[in-house]
C-alpha atoms as a PDB file:
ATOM      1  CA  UNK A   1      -7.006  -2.029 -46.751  1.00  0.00           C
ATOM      2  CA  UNK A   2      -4.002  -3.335 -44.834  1.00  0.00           C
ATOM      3  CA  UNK A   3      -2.771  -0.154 -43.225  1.00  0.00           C
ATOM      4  CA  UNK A   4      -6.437   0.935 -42.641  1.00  0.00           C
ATOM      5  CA  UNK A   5      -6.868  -1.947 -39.771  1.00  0.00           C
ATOM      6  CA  UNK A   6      -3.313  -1.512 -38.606  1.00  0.00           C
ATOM      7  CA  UNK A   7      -3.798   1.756 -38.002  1.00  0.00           C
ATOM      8  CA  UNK A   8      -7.429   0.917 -36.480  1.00  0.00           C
ATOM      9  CA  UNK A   9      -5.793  -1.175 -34.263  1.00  0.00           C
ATOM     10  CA  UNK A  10      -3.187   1.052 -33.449  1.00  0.00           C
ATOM     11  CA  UNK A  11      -5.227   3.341 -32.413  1.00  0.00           C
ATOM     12  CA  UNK A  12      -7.450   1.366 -30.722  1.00  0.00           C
ATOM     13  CA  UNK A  13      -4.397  -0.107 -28.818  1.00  0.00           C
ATOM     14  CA  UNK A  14      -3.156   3.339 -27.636  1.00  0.00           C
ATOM     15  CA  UNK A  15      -6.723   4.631 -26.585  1.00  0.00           C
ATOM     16  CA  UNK A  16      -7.128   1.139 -24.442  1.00  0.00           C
ATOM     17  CA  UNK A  17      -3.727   2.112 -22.996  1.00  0.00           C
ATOM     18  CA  UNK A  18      -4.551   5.334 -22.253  1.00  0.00           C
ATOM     19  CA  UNK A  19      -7.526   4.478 -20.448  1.00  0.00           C
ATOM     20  CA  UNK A  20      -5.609   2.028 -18.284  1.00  0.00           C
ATOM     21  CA  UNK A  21      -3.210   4.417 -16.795  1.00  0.00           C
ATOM     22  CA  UNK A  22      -5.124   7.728 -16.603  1.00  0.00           C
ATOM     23  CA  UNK A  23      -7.549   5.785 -13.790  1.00  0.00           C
ATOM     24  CA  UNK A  24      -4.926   4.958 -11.715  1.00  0.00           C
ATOM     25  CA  UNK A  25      -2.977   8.466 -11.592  1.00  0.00           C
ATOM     26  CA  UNK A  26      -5.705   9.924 -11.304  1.00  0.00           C
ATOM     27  CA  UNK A  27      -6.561   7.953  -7.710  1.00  0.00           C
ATOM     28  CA  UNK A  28      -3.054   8.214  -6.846  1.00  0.00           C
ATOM     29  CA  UNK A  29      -3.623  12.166  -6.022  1.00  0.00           C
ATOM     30  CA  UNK A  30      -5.199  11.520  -2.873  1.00  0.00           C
ATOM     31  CA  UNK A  31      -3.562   9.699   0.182  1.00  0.00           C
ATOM     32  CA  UNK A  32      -5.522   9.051   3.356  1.00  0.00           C
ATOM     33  CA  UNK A  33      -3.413   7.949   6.207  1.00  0.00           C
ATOM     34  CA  UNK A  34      -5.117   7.125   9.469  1.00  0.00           C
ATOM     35  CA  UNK A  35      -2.197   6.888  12.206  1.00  0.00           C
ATOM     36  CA  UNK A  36      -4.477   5.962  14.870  1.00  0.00           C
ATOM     37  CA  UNK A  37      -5.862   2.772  13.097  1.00  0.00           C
ATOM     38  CA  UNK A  38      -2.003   1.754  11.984  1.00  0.00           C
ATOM     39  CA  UNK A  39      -1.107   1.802  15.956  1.00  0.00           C
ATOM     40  CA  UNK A  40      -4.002  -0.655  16.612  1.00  0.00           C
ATOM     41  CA  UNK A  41      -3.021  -3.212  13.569  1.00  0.00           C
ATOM     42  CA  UNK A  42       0.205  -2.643  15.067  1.00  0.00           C
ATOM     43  CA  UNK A  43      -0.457  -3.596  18.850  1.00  0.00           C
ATOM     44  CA  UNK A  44      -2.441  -6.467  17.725  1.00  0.00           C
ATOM     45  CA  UNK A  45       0.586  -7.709  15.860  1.00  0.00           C
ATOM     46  CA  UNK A  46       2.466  -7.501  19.249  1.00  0.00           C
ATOM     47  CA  UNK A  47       0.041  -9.452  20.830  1.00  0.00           C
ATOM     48  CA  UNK A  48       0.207 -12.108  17.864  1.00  0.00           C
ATOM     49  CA  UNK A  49       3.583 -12.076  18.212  1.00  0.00           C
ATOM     50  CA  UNK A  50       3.649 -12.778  21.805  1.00  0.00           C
ATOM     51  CA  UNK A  51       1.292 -15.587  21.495  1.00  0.00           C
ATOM     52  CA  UNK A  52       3.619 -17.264  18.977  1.00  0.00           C
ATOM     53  CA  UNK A  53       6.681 -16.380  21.000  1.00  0.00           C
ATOM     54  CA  UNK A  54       4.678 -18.653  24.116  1.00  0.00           C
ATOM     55  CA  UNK A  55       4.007 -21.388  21.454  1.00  0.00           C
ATOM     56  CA  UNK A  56       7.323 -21.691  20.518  1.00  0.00           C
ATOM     57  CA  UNK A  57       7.427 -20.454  16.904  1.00  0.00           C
ATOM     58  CA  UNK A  58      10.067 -17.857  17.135  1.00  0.00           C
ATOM     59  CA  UNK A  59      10.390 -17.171  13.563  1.00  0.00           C
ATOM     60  CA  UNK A  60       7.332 -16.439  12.582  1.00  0.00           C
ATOM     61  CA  UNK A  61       6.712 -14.136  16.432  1.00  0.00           C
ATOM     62  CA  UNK A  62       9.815 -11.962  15.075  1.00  0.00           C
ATOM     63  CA  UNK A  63       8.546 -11.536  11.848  1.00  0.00           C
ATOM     64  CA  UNK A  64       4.768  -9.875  13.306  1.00  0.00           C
ATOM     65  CA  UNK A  65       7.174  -8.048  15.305  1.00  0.00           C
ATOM     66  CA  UNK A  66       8.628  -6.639  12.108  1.00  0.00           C
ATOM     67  CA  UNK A  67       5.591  -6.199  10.666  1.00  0.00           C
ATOM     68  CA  UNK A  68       4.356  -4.238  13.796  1.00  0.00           C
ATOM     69  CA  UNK A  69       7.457  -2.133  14.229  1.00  0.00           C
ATOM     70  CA  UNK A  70       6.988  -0.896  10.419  1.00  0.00           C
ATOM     71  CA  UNK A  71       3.266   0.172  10.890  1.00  0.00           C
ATOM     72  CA  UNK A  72       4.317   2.198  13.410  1.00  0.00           C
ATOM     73  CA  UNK A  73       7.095   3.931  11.682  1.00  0.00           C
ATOM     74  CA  UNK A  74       4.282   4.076   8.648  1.00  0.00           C
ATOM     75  CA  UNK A  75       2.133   6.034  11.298  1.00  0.00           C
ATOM     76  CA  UNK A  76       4.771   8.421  12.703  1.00  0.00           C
ATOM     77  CA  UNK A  77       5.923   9.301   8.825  1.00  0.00           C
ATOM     78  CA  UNK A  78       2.165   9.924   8.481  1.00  0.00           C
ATOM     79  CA  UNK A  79       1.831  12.208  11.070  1.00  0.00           C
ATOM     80  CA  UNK A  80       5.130  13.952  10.404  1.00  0.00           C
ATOM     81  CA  UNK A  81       3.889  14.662   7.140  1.00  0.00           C
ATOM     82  CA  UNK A  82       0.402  15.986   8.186  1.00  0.00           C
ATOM     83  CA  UNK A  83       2.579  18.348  10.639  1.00  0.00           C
ATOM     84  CA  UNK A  84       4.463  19.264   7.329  1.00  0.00           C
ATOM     85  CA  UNK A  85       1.667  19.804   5.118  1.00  0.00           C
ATOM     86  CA  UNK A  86      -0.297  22.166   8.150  1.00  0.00           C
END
């Protein structure tokens, strides 16, 4: 009776597993990049950043700066690799 439910719950165990990482490789196929949309988030960043800069906070101004200056390189590796994959 023992090693019944052990292996009941083994098995139960691995199917619940399973199920949890088949769902998300199976999303993971598919990447949708939208370069045009990353630019925007990106300029309104700048102008965030610009607004702190006038306010004084410098820290936080050169850190939307950052975060602008890596959407855009996230939009120019899109595009290079939709001039790849054409």
């Amino acid at each position: 009776m023992r090693r019944t439910v052990t292996a009941v719950l083994s098995a139960a165990l691995l199917a619940g597993g399973l199920a949890v990482t088949v769902a998300p490789a199976a999303q993971a196929g598919v990447i949708i990049c939208k370069p045009a949309e990353l630019r925007q988030q990106a300029a309104q960043l700048d102008r965030k950043a610009e607004e702190l800069k006038h306010l004084g906070e410098r820290e936080a101004a050169a850190k939307a700066h950052q975060q602008a200056n890596a959407l855009r390189n996230k939009a120019k590796a899109c595009e290079d690799a939709d001039g790849r994959a054409s």
